[in-house]
N, C-alpha and C. Protein backbone atom coordinates (compact mmCIF):
# COMPACT_ATOMS: atom_id res chain seq x y z
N UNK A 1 0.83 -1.19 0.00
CA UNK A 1 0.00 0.00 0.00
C UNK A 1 0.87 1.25 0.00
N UNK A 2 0.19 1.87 -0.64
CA UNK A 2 1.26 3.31 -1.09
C UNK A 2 0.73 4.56 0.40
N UNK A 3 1.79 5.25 0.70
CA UNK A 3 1.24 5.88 1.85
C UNK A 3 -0.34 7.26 1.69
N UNK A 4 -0.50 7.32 0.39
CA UNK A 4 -1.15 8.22 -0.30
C UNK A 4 -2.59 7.12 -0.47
N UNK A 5 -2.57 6.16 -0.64
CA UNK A 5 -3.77 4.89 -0.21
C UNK A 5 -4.26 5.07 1.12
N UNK A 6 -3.15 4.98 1.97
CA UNK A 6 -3.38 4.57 4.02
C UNK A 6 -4.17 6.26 3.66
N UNK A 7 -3.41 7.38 3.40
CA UNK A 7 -3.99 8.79 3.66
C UNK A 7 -5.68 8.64 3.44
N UNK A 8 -5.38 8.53 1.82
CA UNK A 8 -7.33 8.52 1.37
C UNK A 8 -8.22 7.19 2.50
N UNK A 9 -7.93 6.34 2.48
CA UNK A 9 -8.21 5.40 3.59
C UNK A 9 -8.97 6.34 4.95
N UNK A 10 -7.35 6.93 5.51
CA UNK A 10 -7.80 7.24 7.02
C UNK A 10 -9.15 8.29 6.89
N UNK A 11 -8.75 9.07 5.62
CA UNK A 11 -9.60 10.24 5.48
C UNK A 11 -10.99 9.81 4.66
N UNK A 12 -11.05 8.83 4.40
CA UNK A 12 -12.42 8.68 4.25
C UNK A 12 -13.07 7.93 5.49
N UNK A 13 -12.51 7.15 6.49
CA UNK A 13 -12.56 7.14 7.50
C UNK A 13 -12.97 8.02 8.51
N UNK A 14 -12.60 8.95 8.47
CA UNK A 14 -12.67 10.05 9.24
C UNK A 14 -14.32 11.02 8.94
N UNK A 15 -14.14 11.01 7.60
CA UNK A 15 -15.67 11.59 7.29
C UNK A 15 -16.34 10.82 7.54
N UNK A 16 -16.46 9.51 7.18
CA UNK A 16 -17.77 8.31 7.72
C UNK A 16 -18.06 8.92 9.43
N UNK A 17 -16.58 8.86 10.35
CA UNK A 17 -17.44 8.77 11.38
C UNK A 17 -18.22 10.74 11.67
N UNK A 18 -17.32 11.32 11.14
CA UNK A 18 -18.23 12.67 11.17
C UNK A 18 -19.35 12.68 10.56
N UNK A 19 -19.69 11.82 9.26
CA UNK A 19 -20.77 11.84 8.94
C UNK A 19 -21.99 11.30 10.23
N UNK A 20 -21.29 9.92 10.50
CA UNK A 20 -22.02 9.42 11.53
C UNK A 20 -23.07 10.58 12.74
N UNK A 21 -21.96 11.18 13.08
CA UNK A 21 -22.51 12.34 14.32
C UNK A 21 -23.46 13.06 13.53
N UNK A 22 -23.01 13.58 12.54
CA UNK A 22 -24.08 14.13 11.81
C UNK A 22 -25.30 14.16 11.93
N UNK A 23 -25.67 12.34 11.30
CA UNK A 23 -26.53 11.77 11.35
C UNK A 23 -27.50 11.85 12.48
N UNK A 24 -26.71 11.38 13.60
CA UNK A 24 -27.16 11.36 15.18
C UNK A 24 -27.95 12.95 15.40
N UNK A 25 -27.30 13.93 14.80
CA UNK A 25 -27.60 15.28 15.21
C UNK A 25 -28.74 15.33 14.43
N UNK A 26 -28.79 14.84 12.92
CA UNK A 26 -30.30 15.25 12.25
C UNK A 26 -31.02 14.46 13.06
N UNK A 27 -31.09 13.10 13.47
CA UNK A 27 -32.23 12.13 13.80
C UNK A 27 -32.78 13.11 15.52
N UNK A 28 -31.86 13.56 16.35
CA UNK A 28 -32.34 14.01 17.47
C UNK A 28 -33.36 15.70 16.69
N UNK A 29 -32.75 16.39 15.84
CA UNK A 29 -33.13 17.49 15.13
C UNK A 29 -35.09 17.23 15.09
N UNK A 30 -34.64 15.70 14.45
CA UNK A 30 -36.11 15.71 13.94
C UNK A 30 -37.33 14.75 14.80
N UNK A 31 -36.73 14.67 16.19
CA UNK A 31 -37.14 13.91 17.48
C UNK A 31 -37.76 15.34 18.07
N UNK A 32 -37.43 15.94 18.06
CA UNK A 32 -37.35 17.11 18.47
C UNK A 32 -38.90 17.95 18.14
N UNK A 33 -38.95 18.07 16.22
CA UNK A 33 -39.51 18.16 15.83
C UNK A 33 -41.16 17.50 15.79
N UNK A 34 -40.45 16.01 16.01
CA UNK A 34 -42.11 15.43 16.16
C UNK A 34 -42.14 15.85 17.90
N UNK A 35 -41.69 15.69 18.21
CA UNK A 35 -42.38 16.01 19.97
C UNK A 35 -42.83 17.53 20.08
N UNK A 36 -42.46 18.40 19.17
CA UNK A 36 -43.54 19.79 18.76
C UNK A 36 -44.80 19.83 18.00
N UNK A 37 -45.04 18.23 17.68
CA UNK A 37 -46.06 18.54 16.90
C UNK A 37 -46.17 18.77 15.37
N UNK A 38 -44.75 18.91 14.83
CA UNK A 38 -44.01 20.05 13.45
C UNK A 38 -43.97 18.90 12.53
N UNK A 39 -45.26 18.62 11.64
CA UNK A 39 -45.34 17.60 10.75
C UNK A 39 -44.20 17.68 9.75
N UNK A 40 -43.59 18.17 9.76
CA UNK A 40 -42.06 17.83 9.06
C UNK A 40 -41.14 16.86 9.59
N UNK A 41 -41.06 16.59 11.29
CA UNK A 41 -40.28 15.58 11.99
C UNK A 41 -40.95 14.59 11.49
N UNK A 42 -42.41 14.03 11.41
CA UNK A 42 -43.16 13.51 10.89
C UNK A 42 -42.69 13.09 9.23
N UNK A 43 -42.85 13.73 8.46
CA UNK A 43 -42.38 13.61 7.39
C UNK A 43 -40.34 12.81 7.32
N UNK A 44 -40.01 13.53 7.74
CA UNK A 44 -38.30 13.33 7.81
C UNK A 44 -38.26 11.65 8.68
N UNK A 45 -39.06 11.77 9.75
CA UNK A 45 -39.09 10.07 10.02
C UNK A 45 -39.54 9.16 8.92
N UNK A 46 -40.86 9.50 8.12
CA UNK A 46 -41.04 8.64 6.98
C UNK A 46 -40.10 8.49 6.57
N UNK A 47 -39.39 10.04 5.51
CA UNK A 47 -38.03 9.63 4.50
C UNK A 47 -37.43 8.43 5.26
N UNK A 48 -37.14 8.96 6.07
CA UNK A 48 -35.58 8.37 6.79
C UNK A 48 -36.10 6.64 7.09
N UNK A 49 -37.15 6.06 7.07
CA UNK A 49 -37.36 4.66 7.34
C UNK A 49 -37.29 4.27 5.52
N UNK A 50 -37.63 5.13 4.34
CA UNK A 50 -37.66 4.51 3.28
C UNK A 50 -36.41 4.60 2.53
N UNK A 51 -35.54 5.63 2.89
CA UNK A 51 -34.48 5.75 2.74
C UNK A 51 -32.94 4.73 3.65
N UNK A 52 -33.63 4.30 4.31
CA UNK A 52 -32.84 3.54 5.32
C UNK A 52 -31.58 4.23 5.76
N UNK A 53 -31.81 5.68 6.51
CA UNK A 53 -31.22 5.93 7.46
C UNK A 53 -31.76 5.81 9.13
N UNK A 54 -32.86 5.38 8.84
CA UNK A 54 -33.59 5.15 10.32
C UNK A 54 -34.08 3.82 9.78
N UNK A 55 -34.07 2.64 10.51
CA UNK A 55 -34.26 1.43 10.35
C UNK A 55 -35.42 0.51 11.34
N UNK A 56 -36.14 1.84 11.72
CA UNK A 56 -37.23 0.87 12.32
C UNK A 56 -37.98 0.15 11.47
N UNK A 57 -38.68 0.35 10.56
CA UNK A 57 -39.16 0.08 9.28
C UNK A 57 -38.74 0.29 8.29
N UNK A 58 -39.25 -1.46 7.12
CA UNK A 58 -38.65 -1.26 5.67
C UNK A 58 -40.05 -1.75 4.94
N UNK A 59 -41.28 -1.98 5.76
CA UNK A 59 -42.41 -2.14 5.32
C UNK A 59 -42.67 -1.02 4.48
N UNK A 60 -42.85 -1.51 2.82
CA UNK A 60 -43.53 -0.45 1.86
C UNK A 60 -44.84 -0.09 2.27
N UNK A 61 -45.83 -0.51 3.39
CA UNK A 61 -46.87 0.15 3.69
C UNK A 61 -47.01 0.51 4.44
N UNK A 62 -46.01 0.08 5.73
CA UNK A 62 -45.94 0.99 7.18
C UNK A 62 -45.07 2.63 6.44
N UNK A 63 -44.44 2.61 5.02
CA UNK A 63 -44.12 4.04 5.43
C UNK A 63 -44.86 4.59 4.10
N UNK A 64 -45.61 4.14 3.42
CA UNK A 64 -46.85 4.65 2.53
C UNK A 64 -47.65 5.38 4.06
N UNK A 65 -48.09 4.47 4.75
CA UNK A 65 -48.91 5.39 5.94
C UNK A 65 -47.98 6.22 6.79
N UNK A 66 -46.56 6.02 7.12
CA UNK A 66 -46.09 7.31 7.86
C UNK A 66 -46.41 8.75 6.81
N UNK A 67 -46.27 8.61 5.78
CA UNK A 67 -46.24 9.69 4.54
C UNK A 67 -47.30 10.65 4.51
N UNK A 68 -48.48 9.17 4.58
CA UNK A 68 -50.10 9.75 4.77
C UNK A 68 -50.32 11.06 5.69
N UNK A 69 -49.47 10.14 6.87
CA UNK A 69 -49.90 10.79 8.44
C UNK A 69 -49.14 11.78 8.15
N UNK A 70 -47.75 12.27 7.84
CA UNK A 70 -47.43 13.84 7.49
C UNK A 70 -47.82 14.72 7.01
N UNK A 71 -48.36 13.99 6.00
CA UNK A 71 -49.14 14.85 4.75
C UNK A 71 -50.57 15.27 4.98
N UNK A 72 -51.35 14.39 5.82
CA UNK A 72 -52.74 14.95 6.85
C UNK A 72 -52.32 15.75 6.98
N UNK A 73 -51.08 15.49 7.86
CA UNK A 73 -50.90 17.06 9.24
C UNK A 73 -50.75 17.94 8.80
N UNK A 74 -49.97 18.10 7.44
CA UNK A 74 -50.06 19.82 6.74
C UNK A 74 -48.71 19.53 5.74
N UNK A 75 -48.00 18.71 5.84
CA UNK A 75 -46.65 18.72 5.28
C UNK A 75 -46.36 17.85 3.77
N UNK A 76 -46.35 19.39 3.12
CA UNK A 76 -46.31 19.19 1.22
C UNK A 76 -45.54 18.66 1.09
N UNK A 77 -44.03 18.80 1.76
CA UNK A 77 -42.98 17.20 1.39
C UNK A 77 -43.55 16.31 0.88
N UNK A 78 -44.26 15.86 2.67
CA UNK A 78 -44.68 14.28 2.36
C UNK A 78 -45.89 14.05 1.85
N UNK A 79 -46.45 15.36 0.81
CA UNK A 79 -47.58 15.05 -0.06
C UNK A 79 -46.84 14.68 -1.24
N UNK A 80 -45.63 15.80 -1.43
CA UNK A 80 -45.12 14.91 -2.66
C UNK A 80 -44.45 13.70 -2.80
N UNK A 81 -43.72 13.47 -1.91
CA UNK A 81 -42.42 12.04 -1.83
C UNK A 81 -44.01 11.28 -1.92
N UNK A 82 -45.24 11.09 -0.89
CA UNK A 82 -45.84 9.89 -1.25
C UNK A 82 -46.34 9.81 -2.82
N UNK A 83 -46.88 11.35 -3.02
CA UNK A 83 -46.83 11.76 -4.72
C UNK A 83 -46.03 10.60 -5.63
N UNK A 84 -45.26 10.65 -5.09
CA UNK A 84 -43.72 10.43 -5.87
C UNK A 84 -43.73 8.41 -5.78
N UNK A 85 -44.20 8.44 -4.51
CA UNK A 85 -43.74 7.01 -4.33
C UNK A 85 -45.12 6.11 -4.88
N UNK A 86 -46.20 6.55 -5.02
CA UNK A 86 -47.65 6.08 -6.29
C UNK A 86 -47.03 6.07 -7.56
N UNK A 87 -46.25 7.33 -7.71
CA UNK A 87 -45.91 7.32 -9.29
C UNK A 87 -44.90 6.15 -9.65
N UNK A 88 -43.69 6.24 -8.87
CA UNK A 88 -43.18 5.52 -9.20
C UNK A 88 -42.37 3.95 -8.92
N UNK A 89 -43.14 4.19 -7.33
CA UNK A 89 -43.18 3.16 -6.94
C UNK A 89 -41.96 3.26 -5.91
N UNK A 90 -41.25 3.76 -5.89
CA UNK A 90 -40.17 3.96 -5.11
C UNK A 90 -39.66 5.49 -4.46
N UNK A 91 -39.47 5.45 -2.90
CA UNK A 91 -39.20 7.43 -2.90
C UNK A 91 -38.09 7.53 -3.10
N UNK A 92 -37.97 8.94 -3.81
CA UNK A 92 -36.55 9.51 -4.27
C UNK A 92 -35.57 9.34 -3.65
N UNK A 93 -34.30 9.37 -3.60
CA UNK A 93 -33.00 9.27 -2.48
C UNK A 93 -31.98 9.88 -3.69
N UNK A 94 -30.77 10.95 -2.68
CA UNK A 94 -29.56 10.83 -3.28
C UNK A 94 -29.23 10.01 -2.12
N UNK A 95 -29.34 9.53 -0.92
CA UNK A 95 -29.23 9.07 0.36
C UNK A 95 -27.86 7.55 -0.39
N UNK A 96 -26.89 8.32 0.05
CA UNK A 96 -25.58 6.93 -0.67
C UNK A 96 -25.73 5.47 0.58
N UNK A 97 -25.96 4.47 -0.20
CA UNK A 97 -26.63 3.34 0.80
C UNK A 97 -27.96 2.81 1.05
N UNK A 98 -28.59 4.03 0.25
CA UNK A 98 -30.30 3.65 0.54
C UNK A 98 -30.58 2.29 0.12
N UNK A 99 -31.01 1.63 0.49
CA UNK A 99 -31.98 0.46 0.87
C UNK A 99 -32.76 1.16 -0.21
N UNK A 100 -33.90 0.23 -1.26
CA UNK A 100 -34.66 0.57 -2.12
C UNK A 100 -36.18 -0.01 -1.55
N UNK A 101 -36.58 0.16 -1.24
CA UNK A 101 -38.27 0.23 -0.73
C UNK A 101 -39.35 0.25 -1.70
N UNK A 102 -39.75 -1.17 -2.67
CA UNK A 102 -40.91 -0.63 -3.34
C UNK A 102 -42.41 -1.00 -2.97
N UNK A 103 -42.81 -0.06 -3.16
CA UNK A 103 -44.38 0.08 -3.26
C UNK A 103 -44.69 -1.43 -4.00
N UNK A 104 -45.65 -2.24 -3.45
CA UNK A 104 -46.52 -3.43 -4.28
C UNK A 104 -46.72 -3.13 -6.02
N UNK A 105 -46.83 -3.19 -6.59
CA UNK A 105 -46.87 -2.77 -8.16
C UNK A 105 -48.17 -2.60 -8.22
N UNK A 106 -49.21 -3.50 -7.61
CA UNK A 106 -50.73 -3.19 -7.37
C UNK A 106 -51.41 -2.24 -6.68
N UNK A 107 -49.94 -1.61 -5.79
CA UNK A 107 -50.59 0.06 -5.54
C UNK A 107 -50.25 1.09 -6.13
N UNK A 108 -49.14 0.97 -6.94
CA UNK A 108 -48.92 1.73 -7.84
C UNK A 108 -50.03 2.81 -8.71
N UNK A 109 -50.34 3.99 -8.87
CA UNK A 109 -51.13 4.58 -8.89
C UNK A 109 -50.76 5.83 -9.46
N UNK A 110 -50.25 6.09 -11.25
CA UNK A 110 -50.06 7.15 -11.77
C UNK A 110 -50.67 8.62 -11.47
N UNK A 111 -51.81 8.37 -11.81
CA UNK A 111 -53.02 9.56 -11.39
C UNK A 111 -53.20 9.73 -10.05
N UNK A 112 -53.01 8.95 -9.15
CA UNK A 112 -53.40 9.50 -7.74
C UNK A 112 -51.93 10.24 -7.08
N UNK A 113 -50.91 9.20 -8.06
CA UNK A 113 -49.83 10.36 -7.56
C UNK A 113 -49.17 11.53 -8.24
N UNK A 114 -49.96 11.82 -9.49
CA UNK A 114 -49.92 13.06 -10.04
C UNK A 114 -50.64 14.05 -9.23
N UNK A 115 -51.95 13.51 -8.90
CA UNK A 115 -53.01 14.64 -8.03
C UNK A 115 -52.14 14.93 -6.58
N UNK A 116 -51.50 14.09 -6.25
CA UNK A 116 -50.88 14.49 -4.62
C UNK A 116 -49.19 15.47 -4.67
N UNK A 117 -48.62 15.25 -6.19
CA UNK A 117 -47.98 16.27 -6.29
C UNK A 117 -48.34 17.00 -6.68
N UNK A 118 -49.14 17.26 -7.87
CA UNK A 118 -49.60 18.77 -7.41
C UNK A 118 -50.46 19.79 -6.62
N UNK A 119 -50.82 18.94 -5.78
CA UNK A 119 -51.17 19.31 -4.30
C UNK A 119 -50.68 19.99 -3.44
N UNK A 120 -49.28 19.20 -3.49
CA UNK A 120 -48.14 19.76 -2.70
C UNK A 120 -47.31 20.66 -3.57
N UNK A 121 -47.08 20.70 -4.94
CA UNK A 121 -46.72 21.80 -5.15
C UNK A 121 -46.91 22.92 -5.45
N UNK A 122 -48.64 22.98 -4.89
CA UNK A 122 -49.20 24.42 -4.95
C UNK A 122 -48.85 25.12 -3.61
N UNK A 123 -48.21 24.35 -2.61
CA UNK A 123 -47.41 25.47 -1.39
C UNK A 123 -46.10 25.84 -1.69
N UNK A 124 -45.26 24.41 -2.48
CA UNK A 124 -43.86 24.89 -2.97
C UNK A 124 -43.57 23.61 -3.85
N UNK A 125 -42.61 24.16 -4.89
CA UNK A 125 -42.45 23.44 -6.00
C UNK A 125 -41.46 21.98 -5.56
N UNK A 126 -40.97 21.90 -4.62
CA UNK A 126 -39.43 21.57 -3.77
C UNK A 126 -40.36 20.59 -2.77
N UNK A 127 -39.45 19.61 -2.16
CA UNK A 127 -39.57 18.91 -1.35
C UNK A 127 -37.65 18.58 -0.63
N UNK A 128 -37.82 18.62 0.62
CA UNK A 128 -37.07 18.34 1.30
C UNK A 128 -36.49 17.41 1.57
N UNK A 129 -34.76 17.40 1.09
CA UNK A 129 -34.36 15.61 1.87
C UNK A 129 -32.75 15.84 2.60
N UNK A 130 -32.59 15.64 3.60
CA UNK A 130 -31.61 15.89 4.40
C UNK A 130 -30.28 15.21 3.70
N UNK A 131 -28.87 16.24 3.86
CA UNK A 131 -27.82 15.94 3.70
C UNK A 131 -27.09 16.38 4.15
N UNK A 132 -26.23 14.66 4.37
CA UNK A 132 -25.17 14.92 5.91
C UNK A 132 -23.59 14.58 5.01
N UNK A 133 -22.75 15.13 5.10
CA UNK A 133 -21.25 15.11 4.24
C UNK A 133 -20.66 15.69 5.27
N UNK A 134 -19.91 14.40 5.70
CA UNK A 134 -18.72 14.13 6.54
C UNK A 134 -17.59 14.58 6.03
N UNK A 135 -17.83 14.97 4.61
CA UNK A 135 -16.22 15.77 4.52
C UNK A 135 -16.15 17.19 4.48
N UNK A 136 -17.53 17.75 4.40
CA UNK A 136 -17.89 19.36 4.80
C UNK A 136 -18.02 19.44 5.71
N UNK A 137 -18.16 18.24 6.67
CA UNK A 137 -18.46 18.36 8.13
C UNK A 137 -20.09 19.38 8.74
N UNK A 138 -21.15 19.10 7.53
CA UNK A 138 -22.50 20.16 7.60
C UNK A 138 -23.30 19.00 7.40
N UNK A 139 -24.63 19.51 8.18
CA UNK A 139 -25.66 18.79 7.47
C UNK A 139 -26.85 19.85 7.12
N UNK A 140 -27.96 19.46 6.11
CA UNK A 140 -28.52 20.40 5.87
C UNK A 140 -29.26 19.59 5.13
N UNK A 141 -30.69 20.73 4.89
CA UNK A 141 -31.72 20.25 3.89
C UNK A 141 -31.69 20.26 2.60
N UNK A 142 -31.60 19.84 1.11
CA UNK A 142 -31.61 20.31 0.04
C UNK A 142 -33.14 19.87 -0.39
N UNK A 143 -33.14 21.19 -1.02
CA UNK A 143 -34.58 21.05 -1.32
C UNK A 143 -34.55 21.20 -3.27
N UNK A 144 -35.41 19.82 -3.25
CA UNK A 144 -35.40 19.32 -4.81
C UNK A 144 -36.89 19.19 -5.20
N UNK A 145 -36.50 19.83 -6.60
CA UNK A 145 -37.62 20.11 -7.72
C UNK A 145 -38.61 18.31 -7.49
N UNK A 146 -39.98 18.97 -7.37
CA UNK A 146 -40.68 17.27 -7.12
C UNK A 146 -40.30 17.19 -8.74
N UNK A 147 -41.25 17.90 -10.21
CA UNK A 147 -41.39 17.72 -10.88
C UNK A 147 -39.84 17.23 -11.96
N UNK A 148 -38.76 17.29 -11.27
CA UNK A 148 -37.85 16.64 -11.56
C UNK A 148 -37.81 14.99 -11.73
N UNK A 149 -38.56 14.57 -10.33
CA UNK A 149 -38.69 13.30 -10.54
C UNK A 149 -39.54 12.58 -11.06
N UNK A 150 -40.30 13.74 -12.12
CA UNK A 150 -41.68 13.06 -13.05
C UNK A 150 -41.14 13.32 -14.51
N UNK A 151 -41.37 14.05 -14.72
CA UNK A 151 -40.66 14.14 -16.76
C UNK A 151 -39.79 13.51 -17.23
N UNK A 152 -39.22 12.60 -16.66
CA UNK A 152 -38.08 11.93 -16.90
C UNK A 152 -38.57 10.66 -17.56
N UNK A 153 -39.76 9.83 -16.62
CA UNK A 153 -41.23 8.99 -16.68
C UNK A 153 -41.73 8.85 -17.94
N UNK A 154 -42.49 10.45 -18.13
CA UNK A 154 -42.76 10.41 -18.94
C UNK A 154 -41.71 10.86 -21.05
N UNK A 155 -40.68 10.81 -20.90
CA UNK A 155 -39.90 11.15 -21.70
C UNK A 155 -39.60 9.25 -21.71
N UNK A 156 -39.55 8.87 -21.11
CA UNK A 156 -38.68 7.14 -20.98
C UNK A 156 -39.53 6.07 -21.05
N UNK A 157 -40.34 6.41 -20.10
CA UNK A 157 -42.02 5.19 -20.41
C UNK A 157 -40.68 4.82 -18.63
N UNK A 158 -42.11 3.95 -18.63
CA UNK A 158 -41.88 2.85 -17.36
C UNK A 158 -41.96 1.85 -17.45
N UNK A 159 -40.93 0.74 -16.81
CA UNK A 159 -41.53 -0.73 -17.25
C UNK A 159 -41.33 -1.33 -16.00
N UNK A 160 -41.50 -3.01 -15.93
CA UNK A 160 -41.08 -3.54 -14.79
C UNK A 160 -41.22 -5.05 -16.21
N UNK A 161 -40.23 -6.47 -14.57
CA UNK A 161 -40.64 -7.34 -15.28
C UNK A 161 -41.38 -8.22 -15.22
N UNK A 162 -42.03 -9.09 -16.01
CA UNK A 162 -43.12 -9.94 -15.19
C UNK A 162 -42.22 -10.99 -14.60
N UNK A 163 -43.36 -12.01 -14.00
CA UNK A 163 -42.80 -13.24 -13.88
C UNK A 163 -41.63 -14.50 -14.80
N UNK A 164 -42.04 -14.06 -16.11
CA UNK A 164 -41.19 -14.66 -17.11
C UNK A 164 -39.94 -13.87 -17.13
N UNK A 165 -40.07 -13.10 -16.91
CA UNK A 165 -38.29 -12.09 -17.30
C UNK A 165 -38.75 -11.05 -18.17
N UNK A 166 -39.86 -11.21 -18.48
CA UNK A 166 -39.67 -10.32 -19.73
C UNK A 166 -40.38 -9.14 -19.27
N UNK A 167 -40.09 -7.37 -20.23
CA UNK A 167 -40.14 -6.62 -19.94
C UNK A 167 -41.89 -5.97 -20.29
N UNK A 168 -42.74 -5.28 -19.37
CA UNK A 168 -44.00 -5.22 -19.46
C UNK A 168 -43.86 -2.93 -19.34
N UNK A 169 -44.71 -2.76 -19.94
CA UNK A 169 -44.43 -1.34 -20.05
C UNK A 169 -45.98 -1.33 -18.89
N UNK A 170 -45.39 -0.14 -17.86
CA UNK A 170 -46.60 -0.11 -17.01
C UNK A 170 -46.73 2.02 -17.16
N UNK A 171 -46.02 2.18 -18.27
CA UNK A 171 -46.60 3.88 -18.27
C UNK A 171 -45.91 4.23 -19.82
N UNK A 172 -46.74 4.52 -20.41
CA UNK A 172 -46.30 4.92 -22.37
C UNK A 172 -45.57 5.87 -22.01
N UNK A 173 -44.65 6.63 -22.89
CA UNK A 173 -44.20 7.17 -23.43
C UNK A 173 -44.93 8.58 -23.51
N UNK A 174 -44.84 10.15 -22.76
CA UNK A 174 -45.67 10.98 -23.61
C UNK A 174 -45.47 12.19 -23.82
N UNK A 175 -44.88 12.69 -24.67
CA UNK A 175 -44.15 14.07 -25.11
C UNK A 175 -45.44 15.36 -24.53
N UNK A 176 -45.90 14.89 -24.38
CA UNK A 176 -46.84 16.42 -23.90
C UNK A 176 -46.97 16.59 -22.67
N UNK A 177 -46.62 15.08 -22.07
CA UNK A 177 -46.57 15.26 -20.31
C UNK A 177 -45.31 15.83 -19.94
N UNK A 178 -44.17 14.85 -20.78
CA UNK A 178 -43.19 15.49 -20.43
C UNK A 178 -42.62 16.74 -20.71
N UNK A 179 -43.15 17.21 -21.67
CA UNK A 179 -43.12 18.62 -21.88
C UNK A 179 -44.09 19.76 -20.85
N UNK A 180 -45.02 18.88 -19.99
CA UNK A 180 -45.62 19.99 -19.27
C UNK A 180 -44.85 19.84 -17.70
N UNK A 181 -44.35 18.64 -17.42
CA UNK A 181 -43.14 18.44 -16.35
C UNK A 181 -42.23 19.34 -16.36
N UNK A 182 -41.39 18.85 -17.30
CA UNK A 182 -40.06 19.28 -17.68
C UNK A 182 -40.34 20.86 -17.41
N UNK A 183 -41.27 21.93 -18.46
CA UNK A 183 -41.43 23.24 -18.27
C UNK A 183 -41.84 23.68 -16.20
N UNK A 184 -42.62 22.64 -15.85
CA UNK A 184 -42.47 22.95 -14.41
C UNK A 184 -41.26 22.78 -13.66
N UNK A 185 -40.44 21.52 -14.11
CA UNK A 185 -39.21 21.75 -13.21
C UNK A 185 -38.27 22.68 -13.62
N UNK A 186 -38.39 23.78 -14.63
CA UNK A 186 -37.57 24.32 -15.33
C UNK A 186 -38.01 26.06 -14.42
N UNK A 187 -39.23 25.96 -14.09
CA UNK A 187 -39.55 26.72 -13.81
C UNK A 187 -39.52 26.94 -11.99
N UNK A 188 -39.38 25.77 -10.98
CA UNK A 188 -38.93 25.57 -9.93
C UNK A 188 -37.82 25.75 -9.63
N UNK A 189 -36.39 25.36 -10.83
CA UNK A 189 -35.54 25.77 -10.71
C UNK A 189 -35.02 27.32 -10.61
N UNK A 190 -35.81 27.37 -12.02
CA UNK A 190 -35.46 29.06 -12.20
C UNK A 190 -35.72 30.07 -11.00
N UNK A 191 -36.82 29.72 -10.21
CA UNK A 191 -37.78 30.60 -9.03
C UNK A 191 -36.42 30.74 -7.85
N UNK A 192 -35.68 29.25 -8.22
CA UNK A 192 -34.42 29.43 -6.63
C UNK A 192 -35.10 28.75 -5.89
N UNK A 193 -36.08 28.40 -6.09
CA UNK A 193 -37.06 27.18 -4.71
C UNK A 193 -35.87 26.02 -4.67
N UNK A 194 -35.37 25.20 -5.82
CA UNK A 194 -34.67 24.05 -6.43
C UNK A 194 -33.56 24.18 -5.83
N UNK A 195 -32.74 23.83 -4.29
CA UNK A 195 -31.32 23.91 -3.59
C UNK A 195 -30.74 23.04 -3.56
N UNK A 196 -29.68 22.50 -4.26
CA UNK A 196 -28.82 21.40 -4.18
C UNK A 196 -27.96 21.53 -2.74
């Protein structure tokens, strides 16, 4: 091993465990939050069980209903991520490590999760997902375009596979959706709502 190996080694080492604390600091952040009542702790516990940084649950329907219960309480996040997770069956993550969580394919639900994002993005175009980088030593919210994670859908089609292997299209192809996406996430961005 070259001593410039052991270096990158120790030092990625070193951010894991700062990331770690991090972590510890968002999860108490948002303990915090639900014991105020602040349907966002609410929400951020969903992410964080489908994202698998909180590991009480990996049930796709125990956190379809944590989502619900945020999104009752007032919180457009988790109107869109569940938005998000009808459409496509899975919630968004840049989360490095996520565990993938899908939705049953039989609840899958294009239209009901078109109507719940734009639900939620008539308070704000953006939905919230926490990021912790152990080598900035910060953690923080970035808040991402929902309609980012729809035009893409519709520009590509959707498929899954059946039982045989073979490939089954479960959403066409449609230049006018994705052209009315795409112009919304273009336009979330532009506003400055859209924070990497």
């Amino acid at each position: 091993m070259t001593a410039m190996h052991v270096a990158n080694v120790a030092d990625q080492h070193a951010a894991g465990k700062r990331a770690e604390k991090l972590w510890d600091q968002q999860l108490a952040e948002m303990r915090e939050m639900q014991a105020r009542g602040d349907p966002m702790g609410d929400y951020l516990y969903a992410l964080g069980n489908a994202q698998g940084w909180i590991t009480d649950t990996s049930d796709p329907l125990k956190i379809r209903d944590l989502l619900a219960k945020a999104a009752q309480e007032g919180s457009s996040d988790a109107k869109i991520v569940l938005g998000i997770y009808y459409f496509r069956g899975v919630v968004p993550s840049s989360f490095v490590g996520m565990r993938v969580v899908w939705l049953p394919d039989n609840l899958v639900d294009h239209q009901r999760g078109l109507q719940l994002i734009r639900e939620g993005m008539r308070v704000r175009c953006t939905y919230a997902e926490p990021v912790v980088s152990g080598y900035s030593n910060r953690s923080y919210l970035r808040y991402v375009s929902a309609a980012d994670e729809i035009w893409p859908s519709f520009r590509d089609g959707q498929y899954r596979r059946d039982a045989a292997g073979n490939y089954v299209t479960i959403l066409e192809k449609n230049p006018r959706l994705e052209k009315e996406w795409h112009d919304l996430d273009t336009q979330c961005h532009a506003s400055g709502a859209a924070r990497e």
